[in-house]
N, C-alpha and C. Protein backbone atom coordinates (compact mmCIF):
# COMPACT_ATOMS: atom_id res chain seq x y z
N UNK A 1 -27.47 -10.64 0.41
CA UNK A 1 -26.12 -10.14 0.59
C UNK A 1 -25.23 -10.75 -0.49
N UNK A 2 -24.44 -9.82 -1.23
CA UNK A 2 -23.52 -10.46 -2.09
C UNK A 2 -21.90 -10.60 -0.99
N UNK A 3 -21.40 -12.03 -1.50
CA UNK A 3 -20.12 -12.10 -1.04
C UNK A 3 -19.00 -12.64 -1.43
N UNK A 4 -18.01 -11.55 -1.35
CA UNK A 4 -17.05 -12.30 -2.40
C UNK A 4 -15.73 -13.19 -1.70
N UNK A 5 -15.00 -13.71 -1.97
CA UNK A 5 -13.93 -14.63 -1.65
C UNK A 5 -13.05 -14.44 -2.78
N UNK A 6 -11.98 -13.97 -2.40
CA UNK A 6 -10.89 -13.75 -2.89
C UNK A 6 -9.73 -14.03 -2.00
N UNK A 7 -8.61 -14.54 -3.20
CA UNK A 7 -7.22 -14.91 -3.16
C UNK A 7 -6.23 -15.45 -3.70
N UNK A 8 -5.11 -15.99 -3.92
CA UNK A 8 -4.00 -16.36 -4.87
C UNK A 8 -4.69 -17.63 -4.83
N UNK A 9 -4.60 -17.72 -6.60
CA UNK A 9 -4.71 -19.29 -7.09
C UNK A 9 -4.17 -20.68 -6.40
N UNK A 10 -4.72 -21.14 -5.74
CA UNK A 10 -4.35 -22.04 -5.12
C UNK A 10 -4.85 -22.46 -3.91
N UNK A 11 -5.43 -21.41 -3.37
CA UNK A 11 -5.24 -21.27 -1.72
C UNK A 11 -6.74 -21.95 -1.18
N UNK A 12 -7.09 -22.23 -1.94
CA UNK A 12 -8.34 -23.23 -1.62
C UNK A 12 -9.74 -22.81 -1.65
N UNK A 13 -10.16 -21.46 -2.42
CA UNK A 13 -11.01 -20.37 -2.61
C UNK A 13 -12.31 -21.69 -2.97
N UNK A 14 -12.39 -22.51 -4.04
CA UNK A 14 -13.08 -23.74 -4.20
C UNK A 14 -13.86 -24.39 -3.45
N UNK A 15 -12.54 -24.86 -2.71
CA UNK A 15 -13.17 -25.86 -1.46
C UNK A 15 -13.34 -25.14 -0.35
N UNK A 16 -13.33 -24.14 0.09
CA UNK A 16 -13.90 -23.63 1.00
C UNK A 16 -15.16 -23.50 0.49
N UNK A 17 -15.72 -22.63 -0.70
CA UNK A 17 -16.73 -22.10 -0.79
C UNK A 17 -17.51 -23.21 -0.99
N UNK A 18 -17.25 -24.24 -1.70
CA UNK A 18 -18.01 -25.74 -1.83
C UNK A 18 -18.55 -26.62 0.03
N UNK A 19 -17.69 -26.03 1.01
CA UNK A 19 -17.96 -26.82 2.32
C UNK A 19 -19.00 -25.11 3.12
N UNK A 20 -18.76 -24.40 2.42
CA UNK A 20 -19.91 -23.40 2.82
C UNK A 20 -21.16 -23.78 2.08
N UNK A 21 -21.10 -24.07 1.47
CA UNK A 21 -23.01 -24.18 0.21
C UNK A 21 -23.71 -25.84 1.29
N UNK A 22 -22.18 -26.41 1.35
CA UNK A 22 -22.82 -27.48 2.05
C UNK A 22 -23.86 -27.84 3.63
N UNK A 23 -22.38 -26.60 4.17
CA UNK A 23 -23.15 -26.01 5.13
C UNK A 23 -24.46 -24.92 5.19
N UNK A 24 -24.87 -24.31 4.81
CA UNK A 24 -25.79 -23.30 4.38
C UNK A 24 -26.26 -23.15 3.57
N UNK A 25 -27.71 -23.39 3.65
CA UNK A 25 -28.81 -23.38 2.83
C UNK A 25 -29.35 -21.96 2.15
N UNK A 26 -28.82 -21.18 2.91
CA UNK A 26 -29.18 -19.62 2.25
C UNK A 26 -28.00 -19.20 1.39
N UNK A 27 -27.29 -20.23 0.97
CA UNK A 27 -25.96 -19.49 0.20
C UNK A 27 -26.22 -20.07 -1.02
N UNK A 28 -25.82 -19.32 -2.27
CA UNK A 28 -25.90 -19.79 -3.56
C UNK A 28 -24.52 -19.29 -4.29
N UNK A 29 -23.77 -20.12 -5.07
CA UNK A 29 -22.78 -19.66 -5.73
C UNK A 29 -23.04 -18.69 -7.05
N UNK A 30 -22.12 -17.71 -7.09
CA UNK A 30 -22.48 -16.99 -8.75
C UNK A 30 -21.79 -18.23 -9.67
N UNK A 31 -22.02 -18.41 -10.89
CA UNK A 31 -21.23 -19.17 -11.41
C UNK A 31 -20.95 -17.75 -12.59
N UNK A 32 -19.78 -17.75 -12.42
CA UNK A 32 -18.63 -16.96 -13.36
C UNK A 32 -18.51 -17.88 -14.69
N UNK A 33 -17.70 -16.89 -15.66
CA UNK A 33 -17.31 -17.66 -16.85
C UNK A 33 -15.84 -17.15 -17.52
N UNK A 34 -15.22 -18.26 -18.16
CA UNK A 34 -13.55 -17.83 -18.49
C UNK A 34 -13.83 -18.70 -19.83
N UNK A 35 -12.85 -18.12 -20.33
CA UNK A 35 -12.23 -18.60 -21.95
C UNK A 35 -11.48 -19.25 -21.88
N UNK A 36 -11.05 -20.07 -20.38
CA UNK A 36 -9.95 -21.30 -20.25
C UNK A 36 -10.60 -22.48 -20.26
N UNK A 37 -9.64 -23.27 -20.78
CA UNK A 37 -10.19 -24.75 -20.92
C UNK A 37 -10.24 -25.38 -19.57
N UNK A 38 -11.91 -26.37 -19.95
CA UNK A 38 -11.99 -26.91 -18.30
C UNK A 38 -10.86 -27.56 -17.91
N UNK A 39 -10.70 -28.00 -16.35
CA UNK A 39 -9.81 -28.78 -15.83
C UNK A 39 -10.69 -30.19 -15.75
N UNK A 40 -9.90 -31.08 -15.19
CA UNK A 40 -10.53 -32.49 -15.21
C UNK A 40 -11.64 -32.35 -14.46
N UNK A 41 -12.57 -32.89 -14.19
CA UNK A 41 -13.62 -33.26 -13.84
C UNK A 41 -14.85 -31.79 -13.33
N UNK A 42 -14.30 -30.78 -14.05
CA UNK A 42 -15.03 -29.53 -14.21
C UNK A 42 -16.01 -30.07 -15.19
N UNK A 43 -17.07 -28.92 -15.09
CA UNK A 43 -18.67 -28.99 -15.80
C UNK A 43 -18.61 -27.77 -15.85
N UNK A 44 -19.40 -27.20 -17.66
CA UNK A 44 -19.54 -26.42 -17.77
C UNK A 44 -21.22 -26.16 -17.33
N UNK A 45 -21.47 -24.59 -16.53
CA UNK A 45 -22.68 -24.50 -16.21
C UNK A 45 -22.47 -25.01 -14.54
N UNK A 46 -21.66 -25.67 -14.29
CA UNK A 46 -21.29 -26.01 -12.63
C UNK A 46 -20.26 -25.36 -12.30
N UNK A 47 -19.35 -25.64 -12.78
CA UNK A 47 -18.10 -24.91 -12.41
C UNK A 47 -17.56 -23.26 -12.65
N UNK A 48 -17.95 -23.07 -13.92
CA UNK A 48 -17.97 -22.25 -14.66
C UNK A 48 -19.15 -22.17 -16.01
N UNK A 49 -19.00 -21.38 -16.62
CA UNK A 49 -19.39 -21.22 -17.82
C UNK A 49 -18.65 -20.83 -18.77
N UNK A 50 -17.93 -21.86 -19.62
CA UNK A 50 -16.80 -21.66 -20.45
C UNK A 50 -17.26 -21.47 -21.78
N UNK A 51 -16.58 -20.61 -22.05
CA UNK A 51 -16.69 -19.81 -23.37
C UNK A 51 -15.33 -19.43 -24.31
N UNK A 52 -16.29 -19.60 -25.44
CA UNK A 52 -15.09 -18.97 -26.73
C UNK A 52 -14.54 -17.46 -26.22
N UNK A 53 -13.77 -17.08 -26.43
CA UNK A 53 -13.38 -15.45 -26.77
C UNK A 53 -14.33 -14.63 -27.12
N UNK A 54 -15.06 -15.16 -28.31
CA UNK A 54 -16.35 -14.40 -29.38
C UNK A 54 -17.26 -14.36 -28.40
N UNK A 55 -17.86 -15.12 -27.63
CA UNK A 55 -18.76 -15.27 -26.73
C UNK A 55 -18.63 -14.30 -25.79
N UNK A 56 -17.39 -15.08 -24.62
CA UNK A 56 -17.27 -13.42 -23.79
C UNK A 56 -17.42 -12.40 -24.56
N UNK A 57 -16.79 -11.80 -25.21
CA UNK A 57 -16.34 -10.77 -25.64
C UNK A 57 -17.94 -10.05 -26.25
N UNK A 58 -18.91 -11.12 -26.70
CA UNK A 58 -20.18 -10.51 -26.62
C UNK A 58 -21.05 -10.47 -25.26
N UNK A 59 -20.55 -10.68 -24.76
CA UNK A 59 -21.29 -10.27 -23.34
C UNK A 59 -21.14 -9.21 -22.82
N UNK A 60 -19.63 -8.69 -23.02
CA UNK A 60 -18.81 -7.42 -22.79
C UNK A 60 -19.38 -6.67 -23.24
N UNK A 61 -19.94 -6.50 -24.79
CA UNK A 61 -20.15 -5.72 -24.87
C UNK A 61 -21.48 -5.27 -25.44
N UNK A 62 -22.48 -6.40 -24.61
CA UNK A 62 -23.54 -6.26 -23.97
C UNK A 62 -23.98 -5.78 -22.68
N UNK A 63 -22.59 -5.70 -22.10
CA UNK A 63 -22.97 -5.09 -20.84
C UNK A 63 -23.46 -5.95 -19.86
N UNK A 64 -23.48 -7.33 -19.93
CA UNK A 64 -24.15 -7.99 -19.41
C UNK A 64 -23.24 -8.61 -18.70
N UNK A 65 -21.40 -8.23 -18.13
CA UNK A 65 -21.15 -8.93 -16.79
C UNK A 65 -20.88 -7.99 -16.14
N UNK A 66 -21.06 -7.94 -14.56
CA UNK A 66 -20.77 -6.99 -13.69
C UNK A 66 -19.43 -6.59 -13.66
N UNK A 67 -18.22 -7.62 -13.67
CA UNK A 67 -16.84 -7.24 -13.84
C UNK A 67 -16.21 -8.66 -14.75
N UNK A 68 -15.36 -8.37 -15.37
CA UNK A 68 -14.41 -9.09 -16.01
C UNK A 68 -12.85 -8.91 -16.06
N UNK A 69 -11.79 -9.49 -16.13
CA UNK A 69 -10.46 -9.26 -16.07
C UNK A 69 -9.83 -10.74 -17.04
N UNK A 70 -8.39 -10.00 -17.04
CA UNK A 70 -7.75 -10.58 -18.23
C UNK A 70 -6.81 -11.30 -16.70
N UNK A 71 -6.92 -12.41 -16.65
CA UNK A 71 -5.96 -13.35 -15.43
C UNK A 71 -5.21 -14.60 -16.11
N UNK A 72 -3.76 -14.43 -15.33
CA UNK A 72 -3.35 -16.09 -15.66
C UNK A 72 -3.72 -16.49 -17.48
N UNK A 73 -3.47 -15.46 -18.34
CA UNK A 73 -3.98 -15.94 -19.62
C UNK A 73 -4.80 -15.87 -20.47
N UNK A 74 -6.14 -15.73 -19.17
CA UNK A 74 -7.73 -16.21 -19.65
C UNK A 74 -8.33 -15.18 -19.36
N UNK A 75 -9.75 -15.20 -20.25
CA UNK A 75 -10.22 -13.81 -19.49
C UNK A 75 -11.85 -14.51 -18.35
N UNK A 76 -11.86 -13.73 -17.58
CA UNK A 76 -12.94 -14.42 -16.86
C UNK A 76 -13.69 -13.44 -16.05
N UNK A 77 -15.08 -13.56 -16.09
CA UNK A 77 -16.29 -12.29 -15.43
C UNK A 77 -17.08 -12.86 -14.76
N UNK A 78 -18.10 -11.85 -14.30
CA UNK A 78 -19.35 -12.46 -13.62
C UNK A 78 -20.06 -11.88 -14.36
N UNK A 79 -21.13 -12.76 -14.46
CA UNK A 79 -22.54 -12.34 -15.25
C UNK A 79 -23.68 -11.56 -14.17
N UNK A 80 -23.76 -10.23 -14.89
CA UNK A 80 -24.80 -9.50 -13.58
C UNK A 80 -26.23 -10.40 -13.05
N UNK A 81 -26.71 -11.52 -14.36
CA UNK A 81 -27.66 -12.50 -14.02
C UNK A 81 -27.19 -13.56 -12.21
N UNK A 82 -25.96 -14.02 -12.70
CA UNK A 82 -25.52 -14.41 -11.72
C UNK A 82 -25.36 -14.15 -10.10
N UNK A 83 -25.38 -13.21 -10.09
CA UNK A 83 -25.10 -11.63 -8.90
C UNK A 83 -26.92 -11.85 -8.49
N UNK A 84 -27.83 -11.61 -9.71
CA UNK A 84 -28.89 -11.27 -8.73
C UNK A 84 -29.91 -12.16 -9.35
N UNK A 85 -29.53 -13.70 -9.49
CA UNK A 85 -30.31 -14.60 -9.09
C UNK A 85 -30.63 -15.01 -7.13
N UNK A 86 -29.91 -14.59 -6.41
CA UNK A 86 -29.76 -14.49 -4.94
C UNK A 86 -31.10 -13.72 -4.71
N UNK A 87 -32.32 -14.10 -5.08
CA UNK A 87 -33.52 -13.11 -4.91
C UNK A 87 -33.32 -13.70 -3.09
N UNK A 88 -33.62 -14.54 -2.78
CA UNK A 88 -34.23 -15.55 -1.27
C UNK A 88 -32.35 -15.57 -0.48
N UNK A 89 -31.77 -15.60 -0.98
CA UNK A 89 -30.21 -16.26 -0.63
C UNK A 89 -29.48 -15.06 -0.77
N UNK A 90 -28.25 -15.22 -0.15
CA UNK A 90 -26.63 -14.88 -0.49
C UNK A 90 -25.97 -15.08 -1.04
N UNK A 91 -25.60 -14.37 -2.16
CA UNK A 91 -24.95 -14.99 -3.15
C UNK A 91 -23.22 -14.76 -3.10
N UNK A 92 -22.46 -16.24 -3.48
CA UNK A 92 -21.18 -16.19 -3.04
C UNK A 92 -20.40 -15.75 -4.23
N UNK A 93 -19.45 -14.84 -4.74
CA UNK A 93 -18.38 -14.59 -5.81
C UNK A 93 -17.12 -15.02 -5.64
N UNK A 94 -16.35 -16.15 -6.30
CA UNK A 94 -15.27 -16.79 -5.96
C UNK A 94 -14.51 -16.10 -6.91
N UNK A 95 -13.96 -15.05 -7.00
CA UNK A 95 -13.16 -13.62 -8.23
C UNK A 95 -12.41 -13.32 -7.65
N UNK A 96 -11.38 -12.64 -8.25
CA UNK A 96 -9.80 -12.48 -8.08
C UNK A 96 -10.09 -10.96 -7.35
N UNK A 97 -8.83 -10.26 -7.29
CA UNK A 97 -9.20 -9.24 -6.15
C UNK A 97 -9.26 -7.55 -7.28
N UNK A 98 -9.12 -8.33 -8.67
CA UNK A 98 -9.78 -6.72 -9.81
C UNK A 98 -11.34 -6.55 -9.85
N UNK A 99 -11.89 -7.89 -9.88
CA UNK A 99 -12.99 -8.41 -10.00
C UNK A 99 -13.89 -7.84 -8.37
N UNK A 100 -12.85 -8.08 -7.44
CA UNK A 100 -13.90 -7.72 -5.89
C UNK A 100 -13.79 -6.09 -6.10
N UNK A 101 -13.20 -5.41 -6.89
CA UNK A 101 -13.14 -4.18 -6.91
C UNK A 101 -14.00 -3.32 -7.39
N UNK A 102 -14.40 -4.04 -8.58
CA UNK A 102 -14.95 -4.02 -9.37
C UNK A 102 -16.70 -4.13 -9.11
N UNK A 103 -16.71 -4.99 -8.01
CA UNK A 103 -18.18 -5.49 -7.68
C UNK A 103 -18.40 -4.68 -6.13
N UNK A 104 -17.30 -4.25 -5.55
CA UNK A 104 -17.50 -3.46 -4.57
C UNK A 104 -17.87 -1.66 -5.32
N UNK A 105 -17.70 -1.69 -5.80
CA UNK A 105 -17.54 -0.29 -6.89
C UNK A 105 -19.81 -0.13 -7.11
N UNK A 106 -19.70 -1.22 -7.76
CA UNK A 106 -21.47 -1.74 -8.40
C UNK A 106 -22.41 -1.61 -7.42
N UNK A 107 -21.45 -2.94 -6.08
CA UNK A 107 -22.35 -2.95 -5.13
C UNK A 107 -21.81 -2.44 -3.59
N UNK A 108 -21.65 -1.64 -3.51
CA UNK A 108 -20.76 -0.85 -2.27
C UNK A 108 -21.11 -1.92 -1.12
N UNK A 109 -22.54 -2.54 -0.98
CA UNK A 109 -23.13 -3.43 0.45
C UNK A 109 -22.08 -4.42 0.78
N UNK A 110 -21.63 -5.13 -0.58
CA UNK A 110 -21.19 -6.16 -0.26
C UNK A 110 -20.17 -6.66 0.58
N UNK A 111 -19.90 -7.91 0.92
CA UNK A 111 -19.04 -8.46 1.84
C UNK A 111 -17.91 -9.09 1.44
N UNK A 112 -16.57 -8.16 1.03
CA UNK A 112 -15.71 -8.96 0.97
C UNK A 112 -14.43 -9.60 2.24
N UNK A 113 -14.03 -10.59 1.66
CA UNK A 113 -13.39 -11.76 2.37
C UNK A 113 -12.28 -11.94 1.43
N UNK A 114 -10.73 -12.25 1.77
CA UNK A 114 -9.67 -11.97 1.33
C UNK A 114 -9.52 -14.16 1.91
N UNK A 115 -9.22 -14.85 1.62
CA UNK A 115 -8.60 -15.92 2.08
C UNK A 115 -6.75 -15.84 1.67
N UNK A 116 -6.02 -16.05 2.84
CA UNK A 116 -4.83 -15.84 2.70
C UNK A 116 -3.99 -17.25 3.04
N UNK A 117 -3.37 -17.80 2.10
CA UNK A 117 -2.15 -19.06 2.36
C UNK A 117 -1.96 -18.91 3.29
N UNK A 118 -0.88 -20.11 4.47
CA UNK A 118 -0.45 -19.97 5.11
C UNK A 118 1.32 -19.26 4.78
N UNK A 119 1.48 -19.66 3.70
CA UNK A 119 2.66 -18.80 3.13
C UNK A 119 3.03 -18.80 1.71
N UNK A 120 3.81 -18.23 1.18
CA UNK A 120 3.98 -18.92 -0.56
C UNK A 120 4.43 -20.05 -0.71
N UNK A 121 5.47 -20.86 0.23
CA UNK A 121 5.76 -22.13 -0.18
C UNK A 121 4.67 -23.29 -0.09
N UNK A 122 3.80 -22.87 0.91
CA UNK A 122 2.66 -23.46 1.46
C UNK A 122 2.14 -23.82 0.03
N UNK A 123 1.70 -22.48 -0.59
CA UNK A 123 0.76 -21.90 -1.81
C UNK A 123 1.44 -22.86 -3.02
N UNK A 124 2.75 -22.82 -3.57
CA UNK A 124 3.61 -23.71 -4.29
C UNK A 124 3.25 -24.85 -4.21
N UNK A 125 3.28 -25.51 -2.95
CA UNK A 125 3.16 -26.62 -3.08
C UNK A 125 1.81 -26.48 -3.28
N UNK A 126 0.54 -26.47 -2.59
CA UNK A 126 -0.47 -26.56 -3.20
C UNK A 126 -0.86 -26.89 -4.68
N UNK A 127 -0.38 -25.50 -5.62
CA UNK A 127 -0.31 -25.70 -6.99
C UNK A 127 0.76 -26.92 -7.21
N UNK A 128 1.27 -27.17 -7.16
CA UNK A 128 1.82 -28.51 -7.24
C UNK A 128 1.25 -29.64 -7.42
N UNK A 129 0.54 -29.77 -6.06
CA UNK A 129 0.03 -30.98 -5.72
C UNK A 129 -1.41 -31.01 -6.85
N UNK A 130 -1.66 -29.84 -6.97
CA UNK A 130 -3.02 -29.76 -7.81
C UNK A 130 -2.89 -30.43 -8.88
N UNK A 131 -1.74 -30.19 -9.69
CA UNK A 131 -1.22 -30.65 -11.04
C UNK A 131 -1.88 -30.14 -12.50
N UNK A 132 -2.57 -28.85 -12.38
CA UNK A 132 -3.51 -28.25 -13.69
C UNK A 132 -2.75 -27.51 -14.26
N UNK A 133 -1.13 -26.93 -13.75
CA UNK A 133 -0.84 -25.95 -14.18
C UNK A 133 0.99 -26.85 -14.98
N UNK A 134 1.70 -25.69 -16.12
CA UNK A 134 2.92 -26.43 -16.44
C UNK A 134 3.62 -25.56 -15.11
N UNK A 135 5.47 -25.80 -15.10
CA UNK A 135 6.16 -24.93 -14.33
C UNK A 135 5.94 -23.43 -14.55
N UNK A 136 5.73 -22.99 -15.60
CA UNK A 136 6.02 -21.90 -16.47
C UNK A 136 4.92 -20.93 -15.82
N UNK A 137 3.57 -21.94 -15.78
CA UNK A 137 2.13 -21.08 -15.42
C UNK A 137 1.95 -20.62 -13.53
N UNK A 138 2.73 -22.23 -13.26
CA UNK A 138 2.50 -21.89 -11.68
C UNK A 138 3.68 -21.04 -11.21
N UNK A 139 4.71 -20.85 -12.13
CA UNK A 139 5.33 -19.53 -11.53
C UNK A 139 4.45 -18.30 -12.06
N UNK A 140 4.27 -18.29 -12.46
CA UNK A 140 3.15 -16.54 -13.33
C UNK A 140 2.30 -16.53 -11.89
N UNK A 141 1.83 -18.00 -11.72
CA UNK A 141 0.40 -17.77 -10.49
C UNK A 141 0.93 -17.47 -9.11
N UNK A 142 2.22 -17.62 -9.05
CA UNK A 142 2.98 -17.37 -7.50
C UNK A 142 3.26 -15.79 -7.69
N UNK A 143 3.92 -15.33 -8.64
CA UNK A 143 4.47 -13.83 -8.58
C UNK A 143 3.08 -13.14 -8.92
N UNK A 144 2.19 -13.50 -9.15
CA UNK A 144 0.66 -13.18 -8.89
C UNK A 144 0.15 -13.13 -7.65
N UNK A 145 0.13 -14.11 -6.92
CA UNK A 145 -0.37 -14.58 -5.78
C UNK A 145 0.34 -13.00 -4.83
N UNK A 146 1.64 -12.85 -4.82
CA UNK A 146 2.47 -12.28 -4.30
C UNK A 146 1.48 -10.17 -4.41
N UNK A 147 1.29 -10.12 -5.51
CA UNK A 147 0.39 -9.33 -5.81
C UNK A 147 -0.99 -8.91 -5.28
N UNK A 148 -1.86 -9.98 -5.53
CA UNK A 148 -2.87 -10.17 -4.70
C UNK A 148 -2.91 -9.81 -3.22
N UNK A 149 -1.69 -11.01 -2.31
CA UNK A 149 -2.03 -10.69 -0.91
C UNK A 149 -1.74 -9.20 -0.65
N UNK A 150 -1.32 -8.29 -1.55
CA UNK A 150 -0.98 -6.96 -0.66
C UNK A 150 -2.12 -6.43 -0.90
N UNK A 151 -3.60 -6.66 -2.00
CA UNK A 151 -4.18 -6.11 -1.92
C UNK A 151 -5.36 -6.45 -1.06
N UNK A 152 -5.05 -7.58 0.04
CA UNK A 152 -6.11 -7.72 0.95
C UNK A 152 -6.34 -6.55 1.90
N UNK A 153 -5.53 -5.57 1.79
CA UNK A 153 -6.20 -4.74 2.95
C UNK A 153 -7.67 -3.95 2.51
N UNK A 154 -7.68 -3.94 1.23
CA UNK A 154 -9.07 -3.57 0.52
C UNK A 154 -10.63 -4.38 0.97
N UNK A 155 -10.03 -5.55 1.42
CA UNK A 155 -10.92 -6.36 1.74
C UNK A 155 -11.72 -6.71 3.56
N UNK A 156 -13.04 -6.46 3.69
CA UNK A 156 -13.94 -6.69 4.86
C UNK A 156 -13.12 -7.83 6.42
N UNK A 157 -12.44 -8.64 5.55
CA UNK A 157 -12.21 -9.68 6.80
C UNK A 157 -10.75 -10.34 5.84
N UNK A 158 -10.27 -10.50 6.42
CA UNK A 158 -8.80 -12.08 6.05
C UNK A 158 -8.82 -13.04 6.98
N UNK A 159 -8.87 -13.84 5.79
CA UNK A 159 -8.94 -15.39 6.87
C UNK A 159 -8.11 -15.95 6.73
N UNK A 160 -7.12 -16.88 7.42
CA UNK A 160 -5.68 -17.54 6.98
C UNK A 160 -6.29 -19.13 6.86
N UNK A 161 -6.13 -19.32 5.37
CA UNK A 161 -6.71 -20.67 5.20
C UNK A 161 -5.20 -21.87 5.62
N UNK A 162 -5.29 -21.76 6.83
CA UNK A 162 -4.53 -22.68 7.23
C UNK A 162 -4.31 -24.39 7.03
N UNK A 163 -6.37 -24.31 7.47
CA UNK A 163 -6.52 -25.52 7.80
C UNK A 163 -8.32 -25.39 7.65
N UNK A 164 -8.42 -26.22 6.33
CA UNK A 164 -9.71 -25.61 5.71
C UNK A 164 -10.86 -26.10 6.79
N UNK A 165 -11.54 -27.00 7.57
CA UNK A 165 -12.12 -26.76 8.30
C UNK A 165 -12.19 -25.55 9.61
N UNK A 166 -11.37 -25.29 9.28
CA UNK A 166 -10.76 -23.97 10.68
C UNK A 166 -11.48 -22.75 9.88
N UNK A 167 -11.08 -22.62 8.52
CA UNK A 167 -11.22 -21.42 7.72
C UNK A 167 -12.43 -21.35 7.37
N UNK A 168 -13.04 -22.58 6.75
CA UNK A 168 -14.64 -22.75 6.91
C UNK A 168 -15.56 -22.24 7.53
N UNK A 169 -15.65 -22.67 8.73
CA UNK A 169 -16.02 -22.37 9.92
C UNK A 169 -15.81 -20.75 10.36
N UNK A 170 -14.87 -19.98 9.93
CA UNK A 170 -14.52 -18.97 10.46
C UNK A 170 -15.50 -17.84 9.65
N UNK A 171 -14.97 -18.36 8.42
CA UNK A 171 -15.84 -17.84 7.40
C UNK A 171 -17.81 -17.87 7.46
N UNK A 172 -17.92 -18.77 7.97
CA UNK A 172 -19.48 -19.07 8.20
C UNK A 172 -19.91 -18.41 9.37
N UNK A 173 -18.56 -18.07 10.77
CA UNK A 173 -19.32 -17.36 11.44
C UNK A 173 -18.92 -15.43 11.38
N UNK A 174 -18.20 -15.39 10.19
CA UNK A 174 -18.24 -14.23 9.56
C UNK A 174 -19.52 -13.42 9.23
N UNK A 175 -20.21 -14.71 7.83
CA UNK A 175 -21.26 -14.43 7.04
C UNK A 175 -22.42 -14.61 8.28
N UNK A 176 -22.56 -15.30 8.84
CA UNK A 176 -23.69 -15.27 10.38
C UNK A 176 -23.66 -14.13 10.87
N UNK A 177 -22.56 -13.20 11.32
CA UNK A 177 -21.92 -12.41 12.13
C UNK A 177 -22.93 -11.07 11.09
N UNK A 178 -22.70 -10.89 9.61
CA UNK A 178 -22.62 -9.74 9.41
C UNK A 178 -24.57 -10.00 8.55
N UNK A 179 -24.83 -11.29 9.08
CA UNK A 179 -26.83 -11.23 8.48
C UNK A 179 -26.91 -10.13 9.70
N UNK A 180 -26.86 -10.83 10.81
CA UNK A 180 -27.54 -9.98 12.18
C UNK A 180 -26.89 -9.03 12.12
N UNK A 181 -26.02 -8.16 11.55
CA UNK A 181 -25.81 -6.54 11.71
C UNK A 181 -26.22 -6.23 10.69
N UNK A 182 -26.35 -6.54 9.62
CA UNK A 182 -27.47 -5.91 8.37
C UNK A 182 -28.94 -5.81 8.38
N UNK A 183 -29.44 -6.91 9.52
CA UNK A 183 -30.77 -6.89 9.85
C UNK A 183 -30.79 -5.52 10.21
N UNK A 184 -30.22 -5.47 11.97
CA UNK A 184 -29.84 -4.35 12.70
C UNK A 184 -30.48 -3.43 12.10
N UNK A 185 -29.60 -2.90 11.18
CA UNK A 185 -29.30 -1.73 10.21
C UNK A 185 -30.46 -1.51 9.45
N UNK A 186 -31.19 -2.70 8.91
CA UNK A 186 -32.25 -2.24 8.19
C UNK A 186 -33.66 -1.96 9.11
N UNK A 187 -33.22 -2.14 10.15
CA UNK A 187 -34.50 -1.94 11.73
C UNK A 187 -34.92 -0.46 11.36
């Protein structure tokens, strides 16, 4: 099963999906790639796969990512390798909501998941507290964010990441919820 997680920069799309892999052994992350410079204690090949411009831009047009978009600056895709290394597993997509469109389009099966702030000031401060972004960027990522949540109705489930063990959890008995109706289905 592919599954994606989407939502406004900030809202904890990361650490949720990092306390899901922990929890669940059948889950594998895609690792995506952007032309933005790492943040502190990011790894390339863990976090991402960061690349020149020239680079993406030959992948593009190799055909070789399932979706890509121009976000926040940077441009950033998934590699179709990525998507269907999940031979044994579920593979998780942590992509913005052009990107879930994009991969719902490819792969109609898939499972998307919208994670929603508890509000924008909530979301503000978040980026705040994060400290990766100048004033200039984390306003672009709020009147973004603002964007995004209207397009959760496109999306399988919304979860209100309130309170990330709450959302965790909710999320895990989401992805539980929808193995046993895909079994079902394939009976």
């Amino acid at each position: 099963m592919i599954i994606v997680i989407s939502g406004p920069s900030g809202v904890g799309k990361g650490t949720v999906v990092a306390e899901l892999l922990k929890k669940d052994a059948a889950l594998v992350r895609a690792i995506t790639c952007t032309t933005r410079q790492p943040r502190k204690d990011e790894k390339d090949g863990r976090d991402y796969y960061f690349l020149s411009e020239e680079k993406f831009f030959d992948l593009v047009k190799k055909k070789k990512l399932a979706e890509f978009a121009f976000v926040h600056g940077n441009y950033y895709g998934t590699p179709i390798e990525s998507i269907l290394q999940g031979k044994d597993k579920d593979v998780v997509l942590q992509i913005d909501t052009q990107g879930a469109k994009r991969i719902k389009s490819l792969f109609p099966e898939a499972l998307l998941i919208f994670l929603l702030p508890p509000s924008i000031d909530a979301l503000a401060k978040r980026l705040l507290k994060r400290g990766t972004e100048t004033e200039e960027e984390r306003e672009k990522r709020l009147e973004r964010a603002n964007k995004e949540i209207q397009e959760r109705m496109f999306y399988d489930y919304i979860v209100l990441n309130d309170d990330l063990h709450r959302a965790s959890e909710e999320i895990e008995k989401i992805i539980q919820y929808e193995r046993v109706l895909r079994k079902k289905k394939t009976r």
